[in-house]
C-alpha atoms as a PDB file:
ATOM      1  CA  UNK A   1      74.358  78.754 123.744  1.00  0.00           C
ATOM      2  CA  UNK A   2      76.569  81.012 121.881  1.00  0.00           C
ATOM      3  CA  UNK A   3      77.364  80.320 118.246  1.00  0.00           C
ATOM      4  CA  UNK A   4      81.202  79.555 117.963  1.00  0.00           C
ATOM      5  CA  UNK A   5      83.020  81.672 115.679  1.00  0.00           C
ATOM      6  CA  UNK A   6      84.028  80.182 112.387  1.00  0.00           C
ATOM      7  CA  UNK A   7      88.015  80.308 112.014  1.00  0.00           C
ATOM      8  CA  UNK A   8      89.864  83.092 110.156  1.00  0.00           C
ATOM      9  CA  UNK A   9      91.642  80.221 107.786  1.00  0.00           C
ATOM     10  CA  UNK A  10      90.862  76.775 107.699  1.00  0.00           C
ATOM     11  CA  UNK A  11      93.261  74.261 105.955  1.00  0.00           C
ATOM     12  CA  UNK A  12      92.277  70.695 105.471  1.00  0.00           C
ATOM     13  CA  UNK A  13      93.756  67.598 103.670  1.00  0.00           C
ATOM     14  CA  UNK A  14      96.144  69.716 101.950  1.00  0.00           C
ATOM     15  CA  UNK A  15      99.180  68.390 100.002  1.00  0.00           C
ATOM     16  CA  UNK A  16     101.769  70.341  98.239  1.00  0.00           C
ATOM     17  CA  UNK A  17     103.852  68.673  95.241  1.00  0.00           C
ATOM     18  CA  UNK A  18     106.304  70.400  93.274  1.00  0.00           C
ATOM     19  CA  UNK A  19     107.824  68.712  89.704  1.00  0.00           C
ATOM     20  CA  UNK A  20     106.217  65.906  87.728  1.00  0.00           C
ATOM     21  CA  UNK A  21     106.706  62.417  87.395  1.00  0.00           C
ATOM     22  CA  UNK A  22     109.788  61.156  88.944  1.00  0.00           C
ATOM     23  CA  UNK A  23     110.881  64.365  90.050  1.00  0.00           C
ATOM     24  CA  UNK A  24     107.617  64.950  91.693  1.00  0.00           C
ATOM     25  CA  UNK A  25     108.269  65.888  95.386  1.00  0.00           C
ATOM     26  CA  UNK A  26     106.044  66.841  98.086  1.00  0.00           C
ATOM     27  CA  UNK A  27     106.507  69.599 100.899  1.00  0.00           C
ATOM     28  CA  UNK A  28     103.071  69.110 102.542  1.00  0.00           C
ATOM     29  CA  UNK A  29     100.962  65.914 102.812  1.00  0.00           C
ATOM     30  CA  UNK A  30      97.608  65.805 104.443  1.00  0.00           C
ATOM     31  CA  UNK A  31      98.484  69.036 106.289  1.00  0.00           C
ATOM     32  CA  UNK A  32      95.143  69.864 108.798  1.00  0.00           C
ATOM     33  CA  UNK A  33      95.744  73.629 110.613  1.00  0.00           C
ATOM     34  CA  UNK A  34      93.023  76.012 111.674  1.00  0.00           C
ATOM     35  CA  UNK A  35      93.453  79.811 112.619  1.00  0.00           C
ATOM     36  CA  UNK A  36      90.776  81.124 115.129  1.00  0.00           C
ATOM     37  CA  UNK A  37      89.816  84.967 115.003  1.00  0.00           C
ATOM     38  CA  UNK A  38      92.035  87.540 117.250  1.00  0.00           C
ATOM     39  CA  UNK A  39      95.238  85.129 117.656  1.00  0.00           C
ATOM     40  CA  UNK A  40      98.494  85.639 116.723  1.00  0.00           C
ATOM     41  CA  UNK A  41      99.700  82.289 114.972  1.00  0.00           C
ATOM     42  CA  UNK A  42     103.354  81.899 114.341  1.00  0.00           C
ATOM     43  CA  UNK A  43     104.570  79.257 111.900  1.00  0.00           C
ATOM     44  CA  UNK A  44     107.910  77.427 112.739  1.00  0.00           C
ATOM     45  CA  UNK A  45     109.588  74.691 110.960  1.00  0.00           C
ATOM     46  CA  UNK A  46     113.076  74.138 109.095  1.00  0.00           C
ATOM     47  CA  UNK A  47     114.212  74.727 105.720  1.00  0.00           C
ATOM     48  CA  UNK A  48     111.885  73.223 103.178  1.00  0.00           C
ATOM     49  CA  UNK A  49     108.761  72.811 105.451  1.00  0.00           C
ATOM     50  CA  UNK A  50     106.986  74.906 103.233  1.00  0.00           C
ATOM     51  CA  UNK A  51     106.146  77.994 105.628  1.00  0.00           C
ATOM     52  CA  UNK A  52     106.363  80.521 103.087  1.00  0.00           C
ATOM     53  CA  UNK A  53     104.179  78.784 100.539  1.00  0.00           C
ATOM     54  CA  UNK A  54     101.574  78.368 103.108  1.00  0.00           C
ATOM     55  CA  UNK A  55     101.271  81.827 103.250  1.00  0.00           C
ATOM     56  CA  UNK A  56     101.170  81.944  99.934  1.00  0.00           C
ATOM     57  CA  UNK A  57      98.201  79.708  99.943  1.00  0.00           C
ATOM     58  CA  UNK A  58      96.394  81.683 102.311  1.00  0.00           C
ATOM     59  CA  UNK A  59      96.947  84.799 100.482  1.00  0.00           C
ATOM     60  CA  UNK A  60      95.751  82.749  97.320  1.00  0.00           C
ATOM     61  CA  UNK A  61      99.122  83.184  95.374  1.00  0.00           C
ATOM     62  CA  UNK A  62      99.729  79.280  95.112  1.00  0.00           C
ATOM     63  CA  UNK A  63      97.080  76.673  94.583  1.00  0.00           C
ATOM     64  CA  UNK A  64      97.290  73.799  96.764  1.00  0.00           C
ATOM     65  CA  UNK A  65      97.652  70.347  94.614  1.00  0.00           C
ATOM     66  CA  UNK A  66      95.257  69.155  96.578  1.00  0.00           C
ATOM     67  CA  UNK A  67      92.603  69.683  99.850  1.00  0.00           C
ATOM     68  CA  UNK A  68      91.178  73.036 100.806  1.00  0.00           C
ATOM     69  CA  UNK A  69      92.610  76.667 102.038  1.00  0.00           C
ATOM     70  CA  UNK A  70      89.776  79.037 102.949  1.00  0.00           C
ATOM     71  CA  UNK A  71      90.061  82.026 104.786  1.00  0.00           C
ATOM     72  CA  UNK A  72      87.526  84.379 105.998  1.00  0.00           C
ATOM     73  CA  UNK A  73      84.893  82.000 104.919  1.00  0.00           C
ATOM     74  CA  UNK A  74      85.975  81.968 101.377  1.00  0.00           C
ATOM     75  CA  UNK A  75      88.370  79.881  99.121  1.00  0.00           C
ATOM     76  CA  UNK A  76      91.475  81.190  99.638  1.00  0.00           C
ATOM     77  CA  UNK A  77      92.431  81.044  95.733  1.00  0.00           C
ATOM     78  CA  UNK A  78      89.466  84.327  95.603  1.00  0.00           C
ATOM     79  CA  UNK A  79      91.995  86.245  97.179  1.00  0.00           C
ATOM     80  CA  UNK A  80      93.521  87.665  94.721  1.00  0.00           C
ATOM     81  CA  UNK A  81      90.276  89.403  92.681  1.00  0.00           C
ATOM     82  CA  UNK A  82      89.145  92.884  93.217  1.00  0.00           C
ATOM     83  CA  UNK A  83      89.048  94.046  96.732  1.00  0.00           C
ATOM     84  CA  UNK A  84      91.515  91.546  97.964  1.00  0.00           C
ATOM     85  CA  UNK A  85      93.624  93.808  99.561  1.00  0.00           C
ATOM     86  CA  UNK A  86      90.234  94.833 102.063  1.00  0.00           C
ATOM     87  CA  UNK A  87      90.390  90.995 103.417  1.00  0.00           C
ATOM     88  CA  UNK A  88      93.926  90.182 103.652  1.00  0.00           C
ATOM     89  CA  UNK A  89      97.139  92.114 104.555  1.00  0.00           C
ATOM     90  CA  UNK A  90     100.500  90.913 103.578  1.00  0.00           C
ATOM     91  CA  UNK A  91     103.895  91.900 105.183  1.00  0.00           C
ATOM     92  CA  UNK A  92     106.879  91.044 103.071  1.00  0.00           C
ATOM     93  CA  UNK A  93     110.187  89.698 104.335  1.00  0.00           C
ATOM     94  CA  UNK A  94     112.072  92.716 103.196  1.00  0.00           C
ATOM     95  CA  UNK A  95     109.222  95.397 102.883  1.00  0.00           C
ATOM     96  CA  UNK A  96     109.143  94.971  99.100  1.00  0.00           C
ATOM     97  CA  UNK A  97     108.215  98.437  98.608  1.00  0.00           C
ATOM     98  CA  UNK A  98     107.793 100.001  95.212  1.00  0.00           C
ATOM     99  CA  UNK A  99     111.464 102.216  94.652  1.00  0.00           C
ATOM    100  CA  UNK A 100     109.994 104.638  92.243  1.00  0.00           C
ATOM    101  CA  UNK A 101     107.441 105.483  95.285  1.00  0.00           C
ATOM    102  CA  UNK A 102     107.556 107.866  98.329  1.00  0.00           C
ATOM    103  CA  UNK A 103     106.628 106.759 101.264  1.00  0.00           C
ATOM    104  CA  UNK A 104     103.236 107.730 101.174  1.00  0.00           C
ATOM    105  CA  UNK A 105     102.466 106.836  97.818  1.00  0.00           C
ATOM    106  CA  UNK A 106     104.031 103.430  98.667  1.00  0.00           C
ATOM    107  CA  UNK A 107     100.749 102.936 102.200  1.00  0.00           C
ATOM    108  CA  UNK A 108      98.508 104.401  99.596  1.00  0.00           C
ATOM    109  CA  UNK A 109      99.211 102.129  96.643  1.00  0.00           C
ATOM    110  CA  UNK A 110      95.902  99.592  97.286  1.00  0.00           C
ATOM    111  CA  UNK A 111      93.386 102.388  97.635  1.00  0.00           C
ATOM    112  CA  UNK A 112      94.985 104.543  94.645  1.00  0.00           C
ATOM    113  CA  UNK A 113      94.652 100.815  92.304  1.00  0.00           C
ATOM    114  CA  UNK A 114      91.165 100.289  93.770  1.00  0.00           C
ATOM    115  CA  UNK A 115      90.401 103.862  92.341  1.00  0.00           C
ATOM    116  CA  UNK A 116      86.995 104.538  94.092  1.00  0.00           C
ATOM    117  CA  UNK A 117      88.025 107.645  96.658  1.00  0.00           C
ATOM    118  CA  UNK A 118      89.139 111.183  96.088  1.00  0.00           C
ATOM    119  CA  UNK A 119      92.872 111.521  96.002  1.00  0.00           C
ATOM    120  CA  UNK A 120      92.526 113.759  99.508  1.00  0.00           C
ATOM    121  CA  UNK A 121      90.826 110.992 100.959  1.00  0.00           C
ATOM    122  CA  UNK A 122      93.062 108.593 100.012  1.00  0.00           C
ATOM    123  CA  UNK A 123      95.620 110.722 101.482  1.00  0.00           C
ATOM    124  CA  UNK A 124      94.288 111.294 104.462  1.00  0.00           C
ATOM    125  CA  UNK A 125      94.047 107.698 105.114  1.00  0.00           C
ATOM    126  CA  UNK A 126      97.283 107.048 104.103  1.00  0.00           C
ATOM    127  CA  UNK A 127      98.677 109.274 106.672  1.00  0.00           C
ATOM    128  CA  UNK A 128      96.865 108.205 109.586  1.00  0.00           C
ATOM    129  CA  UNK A 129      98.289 104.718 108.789  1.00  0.00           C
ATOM    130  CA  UNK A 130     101.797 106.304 108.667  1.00  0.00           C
ATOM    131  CA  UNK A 131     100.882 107.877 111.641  1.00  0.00           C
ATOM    132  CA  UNK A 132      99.844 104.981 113.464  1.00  0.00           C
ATOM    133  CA  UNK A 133     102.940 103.256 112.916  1.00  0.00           C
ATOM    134  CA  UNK A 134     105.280 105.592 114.505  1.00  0.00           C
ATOM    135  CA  UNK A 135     106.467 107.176 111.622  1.00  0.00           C
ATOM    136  CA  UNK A 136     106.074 111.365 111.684  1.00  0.00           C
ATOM    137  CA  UNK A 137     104.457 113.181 108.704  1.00  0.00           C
ATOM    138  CA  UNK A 138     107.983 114.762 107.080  1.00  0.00           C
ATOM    139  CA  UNK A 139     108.464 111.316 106.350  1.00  0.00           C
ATOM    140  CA  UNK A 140     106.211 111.120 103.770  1.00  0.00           C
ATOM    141  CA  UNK A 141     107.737 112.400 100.867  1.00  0.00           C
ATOM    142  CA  UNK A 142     110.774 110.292 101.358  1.00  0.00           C
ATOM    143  CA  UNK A 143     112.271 107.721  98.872  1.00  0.00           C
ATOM    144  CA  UNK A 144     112.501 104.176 100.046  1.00  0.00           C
ATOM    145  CA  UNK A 145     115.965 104.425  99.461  1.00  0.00           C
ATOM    146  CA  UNK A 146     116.068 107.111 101.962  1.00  0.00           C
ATOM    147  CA  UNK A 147     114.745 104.726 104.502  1.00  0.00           C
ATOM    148  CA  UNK A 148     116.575 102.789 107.312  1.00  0.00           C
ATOM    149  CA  UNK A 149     115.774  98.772 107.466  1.00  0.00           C
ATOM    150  CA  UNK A 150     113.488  99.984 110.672  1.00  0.00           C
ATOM    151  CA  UNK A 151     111.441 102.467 109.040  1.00  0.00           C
ATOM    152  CA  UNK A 152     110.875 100.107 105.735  1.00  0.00           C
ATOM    153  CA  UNK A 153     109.591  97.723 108.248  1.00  0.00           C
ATOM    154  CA  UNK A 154     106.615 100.365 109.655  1.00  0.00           C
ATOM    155  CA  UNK A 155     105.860 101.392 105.994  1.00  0.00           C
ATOM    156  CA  UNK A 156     105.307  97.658 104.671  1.00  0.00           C
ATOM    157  CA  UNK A 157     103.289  97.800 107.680  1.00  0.00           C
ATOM    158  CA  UNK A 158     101.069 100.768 107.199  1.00  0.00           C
ATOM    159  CA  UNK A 159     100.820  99.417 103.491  1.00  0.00           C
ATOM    160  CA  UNK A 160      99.740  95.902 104.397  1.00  0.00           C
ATOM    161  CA  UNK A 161      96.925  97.728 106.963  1.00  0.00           C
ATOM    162  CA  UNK A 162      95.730 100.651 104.739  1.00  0.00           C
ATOM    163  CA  UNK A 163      92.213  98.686 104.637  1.00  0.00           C
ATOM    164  CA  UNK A 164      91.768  97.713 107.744  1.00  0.00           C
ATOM    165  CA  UNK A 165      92.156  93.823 106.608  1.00  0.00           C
ATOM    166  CA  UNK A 166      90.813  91.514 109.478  1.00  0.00           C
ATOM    167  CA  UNK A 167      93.561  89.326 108.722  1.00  0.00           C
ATOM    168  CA  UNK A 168      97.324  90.054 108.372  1.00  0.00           C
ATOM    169  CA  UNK A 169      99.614  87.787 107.570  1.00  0.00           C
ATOM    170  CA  UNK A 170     103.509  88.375 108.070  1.00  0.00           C
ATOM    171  CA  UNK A 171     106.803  86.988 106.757  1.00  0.00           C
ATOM    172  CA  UNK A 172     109.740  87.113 108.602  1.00  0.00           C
ATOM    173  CA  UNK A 173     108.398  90.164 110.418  1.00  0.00           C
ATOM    174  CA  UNK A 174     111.937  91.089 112.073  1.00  0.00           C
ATOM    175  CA  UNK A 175     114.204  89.397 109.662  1.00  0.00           C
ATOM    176  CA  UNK A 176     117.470  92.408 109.385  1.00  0.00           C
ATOM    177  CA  UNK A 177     116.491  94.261 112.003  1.00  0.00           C
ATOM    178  CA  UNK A 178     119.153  94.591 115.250  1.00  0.00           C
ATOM    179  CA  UNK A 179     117.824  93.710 118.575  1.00  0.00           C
ATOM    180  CA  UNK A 180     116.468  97.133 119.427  1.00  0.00           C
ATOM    181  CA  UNK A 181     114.845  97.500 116.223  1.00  0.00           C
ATOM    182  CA  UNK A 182     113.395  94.134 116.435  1.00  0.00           C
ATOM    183  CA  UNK A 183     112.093  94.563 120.267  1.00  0.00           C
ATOM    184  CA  UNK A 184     110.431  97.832 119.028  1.00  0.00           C
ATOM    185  CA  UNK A 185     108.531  96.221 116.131  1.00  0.00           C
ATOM    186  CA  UNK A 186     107.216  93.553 117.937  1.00  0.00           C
ATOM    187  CA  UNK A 187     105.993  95.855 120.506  1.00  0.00           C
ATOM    188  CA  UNK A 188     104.267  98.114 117.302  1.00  0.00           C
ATOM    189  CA  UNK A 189     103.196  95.110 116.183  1.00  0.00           C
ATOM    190  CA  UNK A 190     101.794  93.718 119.594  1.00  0.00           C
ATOM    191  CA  UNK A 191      99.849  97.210 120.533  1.00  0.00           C
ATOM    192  CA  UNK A 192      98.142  97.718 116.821  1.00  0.00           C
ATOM    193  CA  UNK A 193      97.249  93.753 116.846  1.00  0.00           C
ATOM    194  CA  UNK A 194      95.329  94.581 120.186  1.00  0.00           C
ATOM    195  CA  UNK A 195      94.093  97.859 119.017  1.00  0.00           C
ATOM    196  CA  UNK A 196      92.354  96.821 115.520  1.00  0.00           C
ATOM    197  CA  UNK A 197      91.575  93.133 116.707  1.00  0.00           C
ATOM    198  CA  UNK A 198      92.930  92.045 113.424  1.00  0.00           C
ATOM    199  CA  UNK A 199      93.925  87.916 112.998  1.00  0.00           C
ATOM    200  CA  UNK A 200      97.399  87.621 111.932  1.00  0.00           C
ATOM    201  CA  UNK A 201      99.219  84.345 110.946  1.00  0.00           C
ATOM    202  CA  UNK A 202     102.915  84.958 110.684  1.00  0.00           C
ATOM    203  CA  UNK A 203     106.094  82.874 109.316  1.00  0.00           C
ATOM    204  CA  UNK A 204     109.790  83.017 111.812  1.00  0.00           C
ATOM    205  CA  UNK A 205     112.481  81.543 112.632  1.00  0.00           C
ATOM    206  CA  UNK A 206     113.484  84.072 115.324  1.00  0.00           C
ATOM    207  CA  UNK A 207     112.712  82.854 118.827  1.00  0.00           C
ATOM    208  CA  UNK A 208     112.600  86.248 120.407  1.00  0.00           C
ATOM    209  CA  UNK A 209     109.972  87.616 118.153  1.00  0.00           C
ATOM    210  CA  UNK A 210     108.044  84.358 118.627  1.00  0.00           C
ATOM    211  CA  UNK A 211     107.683  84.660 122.194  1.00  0.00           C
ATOM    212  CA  UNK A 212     107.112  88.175 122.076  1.00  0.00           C
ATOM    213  CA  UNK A 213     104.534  88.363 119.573  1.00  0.00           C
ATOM    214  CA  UNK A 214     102.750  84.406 119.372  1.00  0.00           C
ATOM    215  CA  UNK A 215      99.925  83.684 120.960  1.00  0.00           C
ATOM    216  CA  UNK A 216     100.007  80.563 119.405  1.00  0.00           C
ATOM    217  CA  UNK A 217     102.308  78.080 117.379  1.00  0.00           C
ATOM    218  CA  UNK A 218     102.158  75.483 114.845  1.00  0.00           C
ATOM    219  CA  UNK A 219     105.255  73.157 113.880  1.00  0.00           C
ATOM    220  CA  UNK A 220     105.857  72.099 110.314  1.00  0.00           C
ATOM    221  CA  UNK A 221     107.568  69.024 109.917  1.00  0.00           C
ATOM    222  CA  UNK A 222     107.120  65.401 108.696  1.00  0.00           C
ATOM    223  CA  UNK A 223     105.162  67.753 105.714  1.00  0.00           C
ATOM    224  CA  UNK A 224     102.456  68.138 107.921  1.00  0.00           C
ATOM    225  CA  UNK A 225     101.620  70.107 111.458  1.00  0.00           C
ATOM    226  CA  UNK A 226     103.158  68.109 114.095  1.00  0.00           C
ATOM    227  CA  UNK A 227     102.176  70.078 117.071  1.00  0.00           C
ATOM    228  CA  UNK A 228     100.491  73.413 118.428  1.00  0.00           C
ATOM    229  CA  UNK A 229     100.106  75.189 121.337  1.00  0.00           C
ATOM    230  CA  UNK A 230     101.374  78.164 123.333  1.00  0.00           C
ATOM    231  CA  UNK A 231     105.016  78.570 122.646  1.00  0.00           C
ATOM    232  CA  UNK A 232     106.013  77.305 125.989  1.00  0.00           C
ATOM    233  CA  UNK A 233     103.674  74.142 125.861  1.00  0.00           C
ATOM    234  CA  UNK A 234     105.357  73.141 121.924  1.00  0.00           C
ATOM    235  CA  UNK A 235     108.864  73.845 123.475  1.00  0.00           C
ATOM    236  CA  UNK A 236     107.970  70.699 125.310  1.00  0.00           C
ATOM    237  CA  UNK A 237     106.608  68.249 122.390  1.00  0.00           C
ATOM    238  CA  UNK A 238     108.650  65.885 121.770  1.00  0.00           C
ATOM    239  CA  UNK A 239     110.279  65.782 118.002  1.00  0.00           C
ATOM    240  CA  UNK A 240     113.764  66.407 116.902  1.00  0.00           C
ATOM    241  CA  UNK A 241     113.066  69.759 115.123  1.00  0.00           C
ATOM    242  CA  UNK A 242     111.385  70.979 118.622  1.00  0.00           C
ATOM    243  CA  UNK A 243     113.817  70.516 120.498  1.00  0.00           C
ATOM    244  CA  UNK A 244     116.783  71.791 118.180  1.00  0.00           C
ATOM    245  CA  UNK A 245     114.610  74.707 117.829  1.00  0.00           C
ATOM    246  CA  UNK A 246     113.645  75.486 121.064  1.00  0.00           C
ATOM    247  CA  UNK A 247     115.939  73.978 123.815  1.00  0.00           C
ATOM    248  CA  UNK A 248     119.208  74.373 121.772  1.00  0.00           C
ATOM    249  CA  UNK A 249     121.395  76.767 123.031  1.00  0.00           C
ATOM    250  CA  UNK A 250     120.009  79.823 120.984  1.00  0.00           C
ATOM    251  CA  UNK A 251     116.466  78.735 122.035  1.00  0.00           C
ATOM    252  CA  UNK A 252     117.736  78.370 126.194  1.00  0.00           C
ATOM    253  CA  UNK A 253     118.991  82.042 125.718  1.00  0.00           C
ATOM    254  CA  UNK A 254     115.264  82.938 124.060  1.00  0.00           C
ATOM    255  CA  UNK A 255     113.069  80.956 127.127  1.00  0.00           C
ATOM    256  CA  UNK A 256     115.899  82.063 129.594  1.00  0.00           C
ATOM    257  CA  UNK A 257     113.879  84.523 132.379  1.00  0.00           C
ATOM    258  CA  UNK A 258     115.895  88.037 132.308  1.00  0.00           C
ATOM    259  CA  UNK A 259     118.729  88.418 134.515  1.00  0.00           C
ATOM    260  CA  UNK A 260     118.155  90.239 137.834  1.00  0.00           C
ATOM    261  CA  UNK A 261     120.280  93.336 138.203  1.00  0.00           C
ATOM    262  CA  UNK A 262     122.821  92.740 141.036  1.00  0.00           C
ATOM    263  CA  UNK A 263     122.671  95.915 143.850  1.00  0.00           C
ATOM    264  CA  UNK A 264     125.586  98.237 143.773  1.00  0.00           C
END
């Protein structure tokens, strides 16, 4: 029989309390969720469910108060030591590039701070990523100010992915962007997820990039995971939050089938 494949992250008993003493509060409480390898795991809840600082957990930015975060087979709080940036990918909510960068300087920042490879190398490398998210070699050598919402989008990319994490985690992944924009990410997003095999785990509250992009979903609330599943089998649990979320009028629009074209 075939070994089973350990999971990418693996979160157990984990509570997280903010404040001490009587203005202690908690925002996760015995909060179980497991991540298996090649999935694309979308994280849903309302304000204050603590999405965010899960993925801060994962990424090892935040310390749990208590239980256990491990990904890739190691605590999770290792993360952020030397070679970090090899295991784990992180896409900002708003690109959070470096404004004193160019664009290329910005995808090449992790291998230029580990210092180990020629700078040709590391530019090299740093242009196949731009490269391979759909963003032409001109572009390079322009200012993130320069940049269109879009375009910051593909260069947080490239950055999070210069190298070649096997897991990539994602925040908000369309937040700002118009429809088009958004429909084109997803679909970047979608074709380099299936091309590099990489695990990503990803935080939003937009129902369109959710079904385009999840493979899978988990449902903060009550400070723990309530549900997951498929996105169409957790549009069906039972909760409040569910079904504000997904069979609201916003969400009916989202699971809505497209309309057929009527013949001239």
């Amino acid at each position: 029989m075939a070994a089973v494949p350990a999971p990418v992250v693996q979160i157990a008993g984990l509570w997280t309390v903010f404040g001490k003493g009587d203005k202690a509060f908690s925002v996760h409480q015995d909060l179980d969720l497991t991540v298996q390898r090649g999935e694309i795991l979308a994280l849903v809840g309302g304000s204050g469910t603590g999405k965010t600082v899960l993925l801060r957990q994962i990424l090892g930015l935040m310390q749990p108060t208590r239980g256990s975060v491990t990904a890739l087979g190691r605590p999770a709080r290792e993360m952020t030591g030397e070679g970090a940036a090899s295991r784990v990918g992180m896409l900002f909510q708003h690109g959070a590039l470096f404004s004193a960068f160019n664009v290329l300087d910005n995808i090449a920042f992790a291998l230029n701070e580990q210092g180990t490879l020629p700078a040709d190398l590391v530019r090299d490398a740093a242009m196949v990523k731009l490269q391979m998210v759909g963003l032409k070699p001109e572009h390079a050598t322009r200012m993130p100010a320069d940049l269109s919402g879009g375009m910051i989008k593909r260069v947080a990319l490239a950055r999070a992915l210069i190298m070649d994490p096997p897991l990539l985690l994602l925040d908000e992944p369309t937040a700002g962007l118009d429809p088009h924009g958004s429909d084109e990410f997803c679909a970047l997003v979608r074709e380099l997820q299936a091309e590099l095999g990489v695990t990503m785990v990803m935080v939003t509250h937009d129902l369109d990039t959710l079904f385009a992009l999840a493979t899978r979903v988990a449902v903060l609330a009550d400070k723990r995971v309530i549900t997951t599943g498929t996105p169409t089998e957790v549009a069906h649990f039972a909760h409040p939050f569910v079904e504000q979320f997904f069979l609201g009028e916003r969400g009916r629009r989202a699971m809505a089938p497209p309309t057929p074209l009527k013949e001239s």
